[in-house]
N, C-alpha and C. Protein backbone atom coordinates (compact mmCIF):
# COMPACT_ATOMS: atom_id res chain seq x y z
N UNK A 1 -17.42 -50.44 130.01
CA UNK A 1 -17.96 -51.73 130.35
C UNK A 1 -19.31 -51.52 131.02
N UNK A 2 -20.05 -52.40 131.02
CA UNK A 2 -21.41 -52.85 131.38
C UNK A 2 -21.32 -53.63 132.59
N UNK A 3 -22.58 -53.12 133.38
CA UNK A 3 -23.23 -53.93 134.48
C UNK A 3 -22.91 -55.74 134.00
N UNK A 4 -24.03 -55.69 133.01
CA UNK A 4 -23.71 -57.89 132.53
C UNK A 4 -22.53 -58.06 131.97
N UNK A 5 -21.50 -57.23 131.76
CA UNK A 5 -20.49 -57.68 131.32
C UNK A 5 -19.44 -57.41 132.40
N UNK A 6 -19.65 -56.81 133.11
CA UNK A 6 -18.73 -56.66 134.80
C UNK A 6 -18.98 -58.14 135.37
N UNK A 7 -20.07 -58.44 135.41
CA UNK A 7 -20.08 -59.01 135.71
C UNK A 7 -20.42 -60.72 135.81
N UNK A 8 -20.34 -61.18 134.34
CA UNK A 8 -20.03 -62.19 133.51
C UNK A 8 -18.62 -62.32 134.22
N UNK A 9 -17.62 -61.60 133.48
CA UNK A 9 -16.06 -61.17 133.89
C UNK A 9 -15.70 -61.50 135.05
N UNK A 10 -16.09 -61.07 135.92
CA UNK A 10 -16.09 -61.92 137.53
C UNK A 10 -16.28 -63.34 137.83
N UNK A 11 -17.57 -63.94 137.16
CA UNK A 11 -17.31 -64.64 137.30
C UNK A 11 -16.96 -65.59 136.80
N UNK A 12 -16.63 -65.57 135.10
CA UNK A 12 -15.49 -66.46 134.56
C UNK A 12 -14.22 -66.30 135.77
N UNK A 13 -13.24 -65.41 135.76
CA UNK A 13 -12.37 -65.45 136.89
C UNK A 13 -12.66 -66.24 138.08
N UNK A 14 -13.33 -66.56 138.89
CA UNK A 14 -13.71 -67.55 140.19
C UNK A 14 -13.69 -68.42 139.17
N UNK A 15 -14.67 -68.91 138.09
CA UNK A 15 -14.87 -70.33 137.73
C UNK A 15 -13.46 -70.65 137.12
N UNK A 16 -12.53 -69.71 136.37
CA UNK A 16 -11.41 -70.26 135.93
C UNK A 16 -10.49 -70.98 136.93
N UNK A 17 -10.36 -69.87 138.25
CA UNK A 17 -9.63 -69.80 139.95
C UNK A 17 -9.98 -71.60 139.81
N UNK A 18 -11.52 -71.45 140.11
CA UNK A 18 -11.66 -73.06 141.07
C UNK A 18 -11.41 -74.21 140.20
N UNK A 19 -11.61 -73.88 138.61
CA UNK A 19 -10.88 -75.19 137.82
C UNK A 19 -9.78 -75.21 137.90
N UNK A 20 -8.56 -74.14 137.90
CA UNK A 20 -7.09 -74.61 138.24
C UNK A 20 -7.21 -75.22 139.88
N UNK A 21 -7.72 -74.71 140.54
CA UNK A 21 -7.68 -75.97 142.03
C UNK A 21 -8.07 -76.92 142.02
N UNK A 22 -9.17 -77.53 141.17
CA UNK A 22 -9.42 -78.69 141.41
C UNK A 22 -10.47 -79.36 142.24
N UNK A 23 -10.86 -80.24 142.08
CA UNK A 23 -11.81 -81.04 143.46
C UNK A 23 -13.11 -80.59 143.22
N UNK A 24 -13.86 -81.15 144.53
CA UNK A 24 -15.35 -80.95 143.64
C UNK A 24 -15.42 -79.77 145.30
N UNK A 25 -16.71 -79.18 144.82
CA UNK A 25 -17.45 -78.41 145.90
C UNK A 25 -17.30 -77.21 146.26
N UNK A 26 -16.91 -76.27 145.00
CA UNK A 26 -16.97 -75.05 145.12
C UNK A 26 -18.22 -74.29 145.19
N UNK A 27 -18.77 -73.96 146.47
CA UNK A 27 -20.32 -73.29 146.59
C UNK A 27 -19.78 -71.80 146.67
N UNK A 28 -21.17 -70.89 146.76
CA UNK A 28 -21.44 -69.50 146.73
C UNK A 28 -21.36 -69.74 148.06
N UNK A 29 -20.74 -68.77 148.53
CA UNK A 29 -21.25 -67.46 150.16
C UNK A 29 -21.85 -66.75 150.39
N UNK A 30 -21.85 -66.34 149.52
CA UNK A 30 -23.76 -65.45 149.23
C UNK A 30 -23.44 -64.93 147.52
N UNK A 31 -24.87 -64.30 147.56
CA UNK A 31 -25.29 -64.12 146.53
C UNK A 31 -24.46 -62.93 145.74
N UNK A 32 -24.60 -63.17 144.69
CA UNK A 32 -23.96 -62.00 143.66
C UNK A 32 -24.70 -60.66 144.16
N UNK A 33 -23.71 -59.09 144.27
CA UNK A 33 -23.84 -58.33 145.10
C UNK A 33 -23.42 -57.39 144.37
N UNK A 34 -23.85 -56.08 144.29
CA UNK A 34 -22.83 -55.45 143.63
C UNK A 34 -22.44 -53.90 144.76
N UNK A 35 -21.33 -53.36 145.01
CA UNK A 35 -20.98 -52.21 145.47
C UNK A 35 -20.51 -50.90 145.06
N UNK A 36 -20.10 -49.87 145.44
CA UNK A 36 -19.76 -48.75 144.88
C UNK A 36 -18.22 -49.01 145.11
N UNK A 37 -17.55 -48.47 143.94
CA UNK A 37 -16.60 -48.06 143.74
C UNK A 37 -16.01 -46.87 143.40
N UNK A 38 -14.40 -46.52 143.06
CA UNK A 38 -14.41 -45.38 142.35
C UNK A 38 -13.65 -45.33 140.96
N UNK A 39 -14.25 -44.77 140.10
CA UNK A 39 -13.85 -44.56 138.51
C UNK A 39 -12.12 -44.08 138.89
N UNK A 40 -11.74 -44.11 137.48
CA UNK A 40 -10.33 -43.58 137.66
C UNK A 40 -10.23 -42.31 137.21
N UNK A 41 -11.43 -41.40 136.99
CA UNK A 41 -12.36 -40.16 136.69
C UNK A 41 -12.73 -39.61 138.05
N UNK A 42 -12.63 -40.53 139.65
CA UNK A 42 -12.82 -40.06 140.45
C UNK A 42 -14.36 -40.15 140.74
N UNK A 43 -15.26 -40.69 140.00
CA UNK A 43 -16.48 -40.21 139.35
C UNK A 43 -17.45 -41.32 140.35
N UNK A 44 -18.40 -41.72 140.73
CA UNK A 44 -18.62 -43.08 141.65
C UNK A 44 -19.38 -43.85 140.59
N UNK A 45 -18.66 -45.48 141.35
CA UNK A 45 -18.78 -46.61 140.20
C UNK A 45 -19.66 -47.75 141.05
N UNK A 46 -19.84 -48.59 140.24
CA UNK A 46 -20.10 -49.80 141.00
C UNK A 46 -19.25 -51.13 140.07
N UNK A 47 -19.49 -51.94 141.50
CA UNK A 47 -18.50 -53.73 140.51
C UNK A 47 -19.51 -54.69 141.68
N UNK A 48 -19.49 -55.42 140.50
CA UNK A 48 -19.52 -57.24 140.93
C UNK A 48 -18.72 -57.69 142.04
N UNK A 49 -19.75 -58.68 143.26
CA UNK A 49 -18.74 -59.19 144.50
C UNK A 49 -19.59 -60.51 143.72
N UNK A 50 -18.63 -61.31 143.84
CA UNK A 50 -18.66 -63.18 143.57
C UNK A 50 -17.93 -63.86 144.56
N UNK A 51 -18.65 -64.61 145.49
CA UNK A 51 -17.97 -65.05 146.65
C UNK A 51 -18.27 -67.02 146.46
N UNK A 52 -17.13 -67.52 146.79
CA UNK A 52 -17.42 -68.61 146.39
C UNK A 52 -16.20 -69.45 147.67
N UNK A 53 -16.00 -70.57 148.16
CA UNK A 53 -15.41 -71.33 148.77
C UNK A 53 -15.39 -72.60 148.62
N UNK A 54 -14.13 -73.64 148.65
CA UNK A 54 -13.97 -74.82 148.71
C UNK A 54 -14.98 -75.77 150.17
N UNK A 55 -15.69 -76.77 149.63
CA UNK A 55 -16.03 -77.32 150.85
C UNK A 55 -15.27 -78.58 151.15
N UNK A 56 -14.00 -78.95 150.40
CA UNK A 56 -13.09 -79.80 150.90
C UNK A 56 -11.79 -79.09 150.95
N UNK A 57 -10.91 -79.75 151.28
CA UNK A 57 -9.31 -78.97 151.98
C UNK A 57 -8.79 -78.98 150.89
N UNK A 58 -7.47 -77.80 149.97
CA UNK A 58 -7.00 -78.00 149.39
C UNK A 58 -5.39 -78.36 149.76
N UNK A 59 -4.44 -78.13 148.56
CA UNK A 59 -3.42 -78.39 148.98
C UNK A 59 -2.68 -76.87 149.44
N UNK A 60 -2.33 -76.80 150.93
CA UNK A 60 -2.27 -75.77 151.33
C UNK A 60 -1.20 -74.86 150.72
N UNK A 61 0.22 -75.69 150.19
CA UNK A 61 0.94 -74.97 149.42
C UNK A 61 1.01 -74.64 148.20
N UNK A 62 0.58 -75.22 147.29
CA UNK A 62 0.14 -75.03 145.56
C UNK A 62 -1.33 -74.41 145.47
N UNK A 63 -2.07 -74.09 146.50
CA UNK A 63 -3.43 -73.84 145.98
C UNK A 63 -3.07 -72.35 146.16
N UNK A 64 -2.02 -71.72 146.96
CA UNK A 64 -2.12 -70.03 146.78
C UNK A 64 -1.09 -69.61 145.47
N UNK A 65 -0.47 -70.34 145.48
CA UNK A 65 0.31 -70.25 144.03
C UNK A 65 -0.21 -70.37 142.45
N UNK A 66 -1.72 -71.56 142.85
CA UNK A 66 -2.38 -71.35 141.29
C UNK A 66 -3.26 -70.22 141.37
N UNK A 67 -3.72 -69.96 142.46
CA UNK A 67 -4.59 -68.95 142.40
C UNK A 67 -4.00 -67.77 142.22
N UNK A 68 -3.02 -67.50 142.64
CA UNK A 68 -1.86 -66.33 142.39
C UNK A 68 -1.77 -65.99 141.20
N UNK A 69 -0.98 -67.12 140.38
CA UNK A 69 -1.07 -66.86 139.18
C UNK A 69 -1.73 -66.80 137.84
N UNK A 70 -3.18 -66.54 138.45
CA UNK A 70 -4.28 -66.48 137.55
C UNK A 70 -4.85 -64.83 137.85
N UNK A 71 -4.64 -64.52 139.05
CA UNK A 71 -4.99 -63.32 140.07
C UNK A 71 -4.06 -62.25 139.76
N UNK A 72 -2.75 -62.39 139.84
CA UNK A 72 -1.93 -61.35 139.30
C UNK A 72 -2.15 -60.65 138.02
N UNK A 73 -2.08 -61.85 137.32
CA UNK A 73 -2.03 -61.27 135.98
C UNK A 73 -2.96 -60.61 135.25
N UNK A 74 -4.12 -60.50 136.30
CA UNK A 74 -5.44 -60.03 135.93
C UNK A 74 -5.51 -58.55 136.46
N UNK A 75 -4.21 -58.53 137.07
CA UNK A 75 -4.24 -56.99 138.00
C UNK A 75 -4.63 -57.04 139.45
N UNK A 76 -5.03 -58.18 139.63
CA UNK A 76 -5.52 -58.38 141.16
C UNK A 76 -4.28 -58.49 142.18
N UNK A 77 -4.91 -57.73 143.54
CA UNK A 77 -3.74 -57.70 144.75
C UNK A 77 -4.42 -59.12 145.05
N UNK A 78 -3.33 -59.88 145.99
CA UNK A 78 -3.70 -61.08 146.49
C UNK A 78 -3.72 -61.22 148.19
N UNK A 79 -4.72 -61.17 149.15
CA UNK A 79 -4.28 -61.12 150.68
C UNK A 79 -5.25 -62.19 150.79
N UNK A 80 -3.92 -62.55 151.63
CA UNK A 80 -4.14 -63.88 152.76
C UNK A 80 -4.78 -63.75 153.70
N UNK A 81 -5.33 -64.58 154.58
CA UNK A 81 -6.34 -64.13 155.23
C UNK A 81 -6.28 -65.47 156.32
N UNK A 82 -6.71 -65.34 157.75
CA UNK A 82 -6.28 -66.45 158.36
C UNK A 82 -7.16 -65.90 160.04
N UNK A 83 -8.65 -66.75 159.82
CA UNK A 83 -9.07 -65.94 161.27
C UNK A 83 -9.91 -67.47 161.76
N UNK A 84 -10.52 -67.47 163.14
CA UNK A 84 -10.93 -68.83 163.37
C UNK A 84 -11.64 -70.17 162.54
N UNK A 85 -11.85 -69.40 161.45
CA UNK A 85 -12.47 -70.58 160.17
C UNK A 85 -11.31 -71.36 159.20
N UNK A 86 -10.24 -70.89 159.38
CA UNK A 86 -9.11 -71.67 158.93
C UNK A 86 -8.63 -70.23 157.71
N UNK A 87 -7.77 -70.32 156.81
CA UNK A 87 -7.00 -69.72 156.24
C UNK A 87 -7.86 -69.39 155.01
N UNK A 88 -8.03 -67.80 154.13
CA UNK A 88 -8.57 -67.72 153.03
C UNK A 88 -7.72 -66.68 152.28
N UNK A 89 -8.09 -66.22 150.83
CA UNK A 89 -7.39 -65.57 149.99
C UNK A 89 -8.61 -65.05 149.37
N UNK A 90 -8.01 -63.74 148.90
CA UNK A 90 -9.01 -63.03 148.72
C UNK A 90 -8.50 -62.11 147.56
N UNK A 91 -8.95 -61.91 146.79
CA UNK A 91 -8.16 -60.91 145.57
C UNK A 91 -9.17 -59.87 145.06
N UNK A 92 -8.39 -58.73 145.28
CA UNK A 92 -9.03 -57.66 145.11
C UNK A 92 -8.56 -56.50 144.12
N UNK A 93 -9.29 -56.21 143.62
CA UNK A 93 -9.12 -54.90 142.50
C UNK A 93 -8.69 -55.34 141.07
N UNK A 94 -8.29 -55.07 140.19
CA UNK A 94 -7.86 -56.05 139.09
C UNK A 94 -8.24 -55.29 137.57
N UNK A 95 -8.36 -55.04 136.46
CA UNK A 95 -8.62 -54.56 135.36
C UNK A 95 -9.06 -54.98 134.60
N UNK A 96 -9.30 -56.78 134.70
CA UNK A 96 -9.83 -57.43 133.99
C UNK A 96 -10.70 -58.08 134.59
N UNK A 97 -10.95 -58.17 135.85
CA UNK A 97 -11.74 -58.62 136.69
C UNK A 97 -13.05 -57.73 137.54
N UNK A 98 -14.65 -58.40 137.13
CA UNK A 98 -15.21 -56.87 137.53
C UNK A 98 -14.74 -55.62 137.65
N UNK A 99 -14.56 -54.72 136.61
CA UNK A 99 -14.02 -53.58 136.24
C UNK A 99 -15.05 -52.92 136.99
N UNK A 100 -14.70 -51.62 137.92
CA UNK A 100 -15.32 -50.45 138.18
C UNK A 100 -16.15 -50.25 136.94
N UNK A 101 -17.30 -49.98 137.22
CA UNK A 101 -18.04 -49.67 135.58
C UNK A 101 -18.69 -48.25 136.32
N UNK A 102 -19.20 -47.37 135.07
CA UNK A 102 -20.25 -46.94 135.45
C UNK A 102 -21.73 -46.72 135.77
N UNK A 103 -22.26 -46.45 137.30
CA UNK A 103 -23.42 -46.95 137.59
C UNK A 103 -23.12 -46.44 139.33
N UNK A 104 -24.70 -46.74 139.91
CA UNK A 104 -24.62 -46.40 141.07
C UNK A 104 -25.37 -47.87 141.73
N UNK A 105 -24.64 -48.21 142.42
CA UNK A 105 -24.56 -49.69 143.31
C UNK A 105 -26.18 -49.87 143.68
N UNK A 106 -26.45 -48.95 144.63
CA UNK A 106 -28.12 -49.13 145.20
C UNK A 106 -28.91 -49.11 143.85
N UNK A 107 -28.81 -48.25 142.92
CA UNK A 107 -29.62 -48.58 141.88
C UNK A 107 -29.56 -49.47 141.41
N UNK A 108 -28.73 -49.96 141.05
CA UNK A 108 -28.52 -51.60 140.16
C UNK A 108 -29.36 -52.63 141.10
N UNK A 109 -28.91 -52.59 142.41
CA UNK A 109 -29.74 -53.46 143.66
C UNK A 109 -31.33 -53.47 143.66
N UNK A 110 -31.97 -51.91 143.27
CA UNK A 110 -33.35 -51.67 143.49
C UNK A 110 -33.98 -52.51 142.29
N UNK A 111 -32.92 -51.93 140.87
CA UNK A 111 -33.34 -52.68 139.84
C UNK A 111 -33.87 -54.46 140.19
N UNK A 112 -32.32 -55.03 140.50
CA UNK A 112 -32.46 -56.77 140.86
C UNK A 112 -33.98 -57.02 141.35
N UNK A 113 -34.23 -55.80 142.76
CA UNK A 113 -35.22 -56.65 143.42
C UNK A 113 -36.23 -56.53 142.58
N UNK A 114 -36.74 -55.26 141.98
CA UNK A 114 -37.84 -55.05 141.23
C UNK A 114 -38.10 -56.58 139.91
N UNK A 115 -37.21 -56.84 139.69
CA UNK A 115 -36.92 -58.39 138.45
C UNK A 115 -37.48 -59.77 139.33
């Protein structure tokens, strides 16, 4: 897999996530980012971060359950998350979701700014 296709992949997944929830006002948290990871070669990788949040309340018991089951099945772990800003979910790692690709994170970054 590819850098634009890591990360296309990412973020179909969020945009699929926030159409099964519903409602309007899903913004970015910051900007598309990318980090190092590690290959399953051991080898160093980089992936796509896509950060995105509701700016109205959802329904607190069905909204971790649709997101669950869009998140699992993608290979993603699912943690809950709950600190003075109110309660979040966060899904991490996954096989179909920003795949570890190969590449080195700061380079891809130097690239962006140079564009």
């Amino acid at each position: 897999m590819d850098a634009d296709t890591a990360q296309r992949t990412r973020i179909d997944i969020v945009d699929e996530t926030t159409g099964a929830l519903g409602g309007e006002g899903a913004t970015r948290t910051s900007p598309d980012y990318v980090e190092s990871c590690q290959l399953t070669s051991d080898e160093e990788g980089a992936r796509w971060v896509y950060r995105v949040a509701r700016s109205e309340s959802g329904d607190a018991q069905a909204d971790p359950v649709a997101a669950s089951d869009i998140w699992r099945p993608a290979g993603m772990r699912v943690d809950r998350l709950v600190d003075a800003k109110g309660p979040a979910m966060v899904a991490r790692g996954g096989d179909r979701v920003s795949l570890c690709f190969p590449g080195d994170a700061d380079r891809i970054t130097e690239q962006q700014a140079d564009e």
